[in-house]
C-alpha atoms as a PDB file:
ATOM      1  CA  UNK A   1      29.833 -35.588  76.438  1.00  0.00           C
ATOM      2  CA  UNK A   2      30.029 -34.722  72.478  1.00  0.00           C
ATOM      3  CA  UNK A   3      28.224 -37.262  70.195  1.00  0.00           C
ATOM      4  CA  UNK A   4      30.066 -38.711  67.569  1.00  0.00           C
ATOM      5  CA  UNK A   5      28.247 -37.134  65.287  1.00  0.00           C
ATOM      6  CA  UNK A   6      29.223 -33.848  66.342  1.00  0.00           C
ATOM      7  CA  UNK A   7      32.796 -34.451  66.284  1.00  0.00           C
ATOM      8  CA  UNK A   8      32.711 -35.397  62.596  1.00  0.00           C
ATOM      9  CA  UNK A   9      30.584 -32.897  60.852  1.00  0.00           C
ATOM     10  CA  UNK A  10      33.701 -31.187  59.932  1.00  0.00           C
ATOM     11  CA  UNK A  11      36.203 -32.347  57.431  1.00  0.00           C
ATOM     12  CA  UNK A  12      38.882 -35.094  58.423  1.00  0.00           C
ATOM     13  CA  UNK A  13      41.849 -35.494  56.083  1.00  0.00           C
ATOM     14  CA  UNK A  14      43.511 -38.912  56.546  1.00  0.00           C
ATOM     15  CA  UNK A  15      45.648 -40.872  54.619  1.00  0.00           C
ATOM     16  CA  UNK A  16      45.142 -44.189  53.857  1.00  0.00           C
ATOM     17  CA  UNK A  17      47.828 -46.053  56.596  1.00  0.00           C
ATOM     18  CA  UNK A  18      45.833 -43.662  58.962  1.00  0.00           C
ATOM     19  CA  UNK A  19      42.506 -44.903  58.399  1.00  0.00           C
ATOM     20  CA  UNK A  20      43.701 -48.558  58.211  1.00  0.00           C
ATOM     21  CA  UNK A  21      45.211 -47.633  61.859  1.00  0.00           C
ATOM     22  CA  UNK A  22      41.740 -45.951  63.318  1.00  0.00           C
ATOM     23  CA  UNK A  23      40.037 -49.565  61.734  1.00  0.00           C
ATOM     24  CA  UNK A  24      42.608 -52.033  63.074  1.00  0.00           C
ATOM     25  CA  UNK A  25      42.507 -49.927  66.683  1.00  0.00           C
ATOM     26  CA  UNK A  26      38.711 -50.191  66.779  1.00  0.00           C
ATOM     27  CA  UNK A  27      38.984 -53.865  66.471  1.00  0.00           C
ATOM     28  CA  UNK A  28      41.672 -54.170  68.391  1.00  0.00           C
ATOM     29  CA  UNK A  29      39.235 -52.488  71.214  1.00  0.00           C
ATOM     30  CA  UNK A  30      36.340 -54.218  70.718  1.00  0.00           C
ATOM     31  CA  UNK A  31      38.508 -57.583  70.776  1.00  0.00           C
ATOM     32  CA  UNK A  32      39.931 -57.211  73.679  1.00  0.00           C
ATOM     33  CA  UNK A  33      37.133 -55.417  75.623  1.00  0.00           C
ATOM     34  CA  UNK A  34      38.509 -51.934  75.640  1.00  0.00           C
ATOM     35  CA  UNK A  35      36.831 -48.889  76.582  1.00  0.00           C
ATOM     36  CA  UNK A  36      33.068 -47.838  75.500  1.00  0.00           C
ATOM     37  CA  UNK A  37      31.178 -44.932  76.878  1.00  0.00           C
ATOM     38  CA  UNK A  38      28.873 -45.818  79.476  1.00  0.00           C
ATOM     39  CA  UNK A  39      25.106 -47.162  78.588  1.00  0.00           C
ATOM     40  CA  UNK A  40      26.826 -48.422  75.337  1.00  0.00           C
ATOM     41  CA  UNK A  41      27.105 -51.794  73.975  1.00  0.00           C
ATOM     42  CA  UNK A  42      30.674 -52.737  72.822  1.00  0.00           C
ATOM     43  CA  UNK A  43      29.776 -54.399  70.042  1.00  0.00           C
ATOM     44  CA  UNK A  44      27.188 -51.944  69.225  1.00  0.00           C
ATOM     45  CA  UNK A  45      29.380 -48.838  69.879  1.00  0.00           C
ATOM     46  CA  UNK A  46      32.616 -50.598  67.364  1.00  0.00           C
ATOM     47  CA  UNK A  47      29.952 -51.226  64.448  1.00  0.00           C
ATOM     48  CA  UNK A  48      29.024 -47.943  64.552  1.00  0.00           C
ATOM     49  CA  UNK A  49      32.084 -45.991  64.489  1.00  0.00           C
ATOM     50  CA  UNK A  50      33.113 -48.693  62.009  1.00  0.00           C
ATOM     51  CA  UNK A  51      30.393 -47.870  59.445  1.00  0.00           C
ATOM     52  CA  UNK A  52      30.925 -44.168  59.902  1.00  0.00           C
ATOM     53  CA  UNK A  53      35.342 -44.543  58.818  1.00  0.00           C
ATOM     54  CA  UNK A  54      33.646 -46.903  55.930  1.00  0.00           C
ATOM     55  CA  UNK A  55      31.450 -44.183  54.865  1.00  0.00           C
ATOM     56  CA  UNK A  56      34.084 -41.330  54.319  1.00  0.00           C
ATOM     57  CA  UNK A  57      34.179 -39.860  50.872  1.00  0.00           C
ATOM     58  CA  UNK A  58      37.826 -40.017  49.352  1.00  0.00           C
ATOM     59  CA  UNK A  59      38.586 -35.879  47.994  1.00  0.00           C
ATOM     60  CA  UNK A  60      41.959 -36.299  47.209  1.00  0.00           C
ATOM     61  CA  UNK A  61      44.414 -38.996  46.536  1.00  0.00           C
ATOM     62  CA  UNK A  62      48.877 -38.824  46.539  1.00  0.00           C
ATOM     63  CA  UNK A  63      49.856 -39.161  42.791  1.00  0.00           C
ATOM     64  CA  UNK A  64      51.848 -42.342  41.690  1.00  0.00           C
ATOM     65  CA  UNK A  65      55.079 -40.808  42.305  1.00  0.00           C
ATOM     66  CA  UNK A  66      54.596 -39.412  46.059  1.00  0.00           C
ATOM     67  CA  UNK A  67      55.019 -36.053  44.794  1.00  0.00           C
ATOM     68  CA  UNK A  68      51.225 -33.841  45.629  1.00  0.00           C
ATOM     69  CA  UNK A  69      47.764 -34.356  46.492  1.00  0.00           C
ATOM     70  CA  UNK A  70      45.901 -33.958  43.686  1.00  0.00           C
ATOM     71  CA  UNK A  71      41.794 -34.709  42.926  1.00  0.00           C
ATOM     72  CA  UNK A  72      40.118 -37.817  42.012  1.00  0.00           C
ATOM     73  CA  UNK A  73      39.718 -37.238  38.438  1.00  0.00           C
ATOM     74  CA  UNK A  74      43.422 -35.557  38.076  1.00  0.00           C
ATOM     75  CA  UNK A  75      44.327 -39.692  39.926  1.00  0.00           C
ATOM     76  CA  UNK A  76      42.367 -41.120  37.555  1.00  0.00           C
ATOM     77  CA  UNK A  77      43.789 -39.479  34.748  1.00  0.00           C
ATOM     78  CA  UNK A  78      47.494 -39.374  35.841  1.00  0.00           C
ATOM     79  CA  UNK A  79      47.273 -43.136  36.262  1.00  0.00           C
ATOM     80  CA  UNK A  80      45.263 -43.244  32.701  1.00  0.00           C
ATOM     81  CA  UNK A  81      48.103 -41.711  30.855  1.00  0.00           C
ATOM     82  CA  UNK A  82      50.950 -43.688  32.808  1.00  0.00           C
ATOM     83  CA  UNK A  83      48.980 -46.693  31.510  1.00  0.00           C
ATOM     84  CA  UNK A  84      48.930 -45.468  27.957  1.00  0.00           C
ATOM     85  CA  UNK A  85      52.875 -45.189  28.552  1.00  0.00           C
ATOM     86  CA  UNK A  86      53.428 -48.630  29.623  1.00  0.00           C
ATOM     87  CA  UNK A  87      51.535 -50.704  26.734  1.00  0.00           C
END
C-alpha cells in the first residue's frame, strides 16, 4: 500500500470548494468512524492528512471576474487596481 506521502509529491491543482470538500469529508470520516488503514489510529490518521491539505501552497488563484487563472502577484495586483477604481 502507497504512503501518503508518495501520492502527493506531485502537484495537485484544486480549487478552493474542492479543498473545503476533501476537509469537510475528512471530518465527516473521522466523526462518524469511517474507514482508516489498518494499524492506524483514526484520530491520528484524520490529523495527519488534515495538516498535510493545510499545508498546500496556493500557485494560482481565479481573477475577480471568473474569467482565467492567473498568479498570486497578477491576484494581488488585479484586486489592487480594482480597489484604486472603487475609492
Amino acid at each position: 500500500m502507497s504512503k501518503l506521502e508518495d501520492i502527493f509529491t506531485g502537484t495537485l491543482e484544486l480549487t478552493a470548494s474542492e479543498l473545503a470538500y476533501l476537509r469537510y469529508a475528512i471530518q465527516e470520516l473521522y466523526m462518524q468512524g469511517g474507514w482508516c488503514p489498518a494499524g492506524e489510529n483514526r484520530r491520528d490518521f484524520a490529523k495527519r492528512v488534515s495538516t498535510k491539505l493545510g499545508v498546500l501552497k496556493l500557485k494560482r488563484m481565479v481573477t475577480p471576474d471568473g474569467s482565467r487563472l492567473v498568479s498570486v502577484d497578477e491576484h494581488a495586483a488585479i484586486v489592487a487596481e480594482l480597489s484604486k477604481e472603487r475609492s
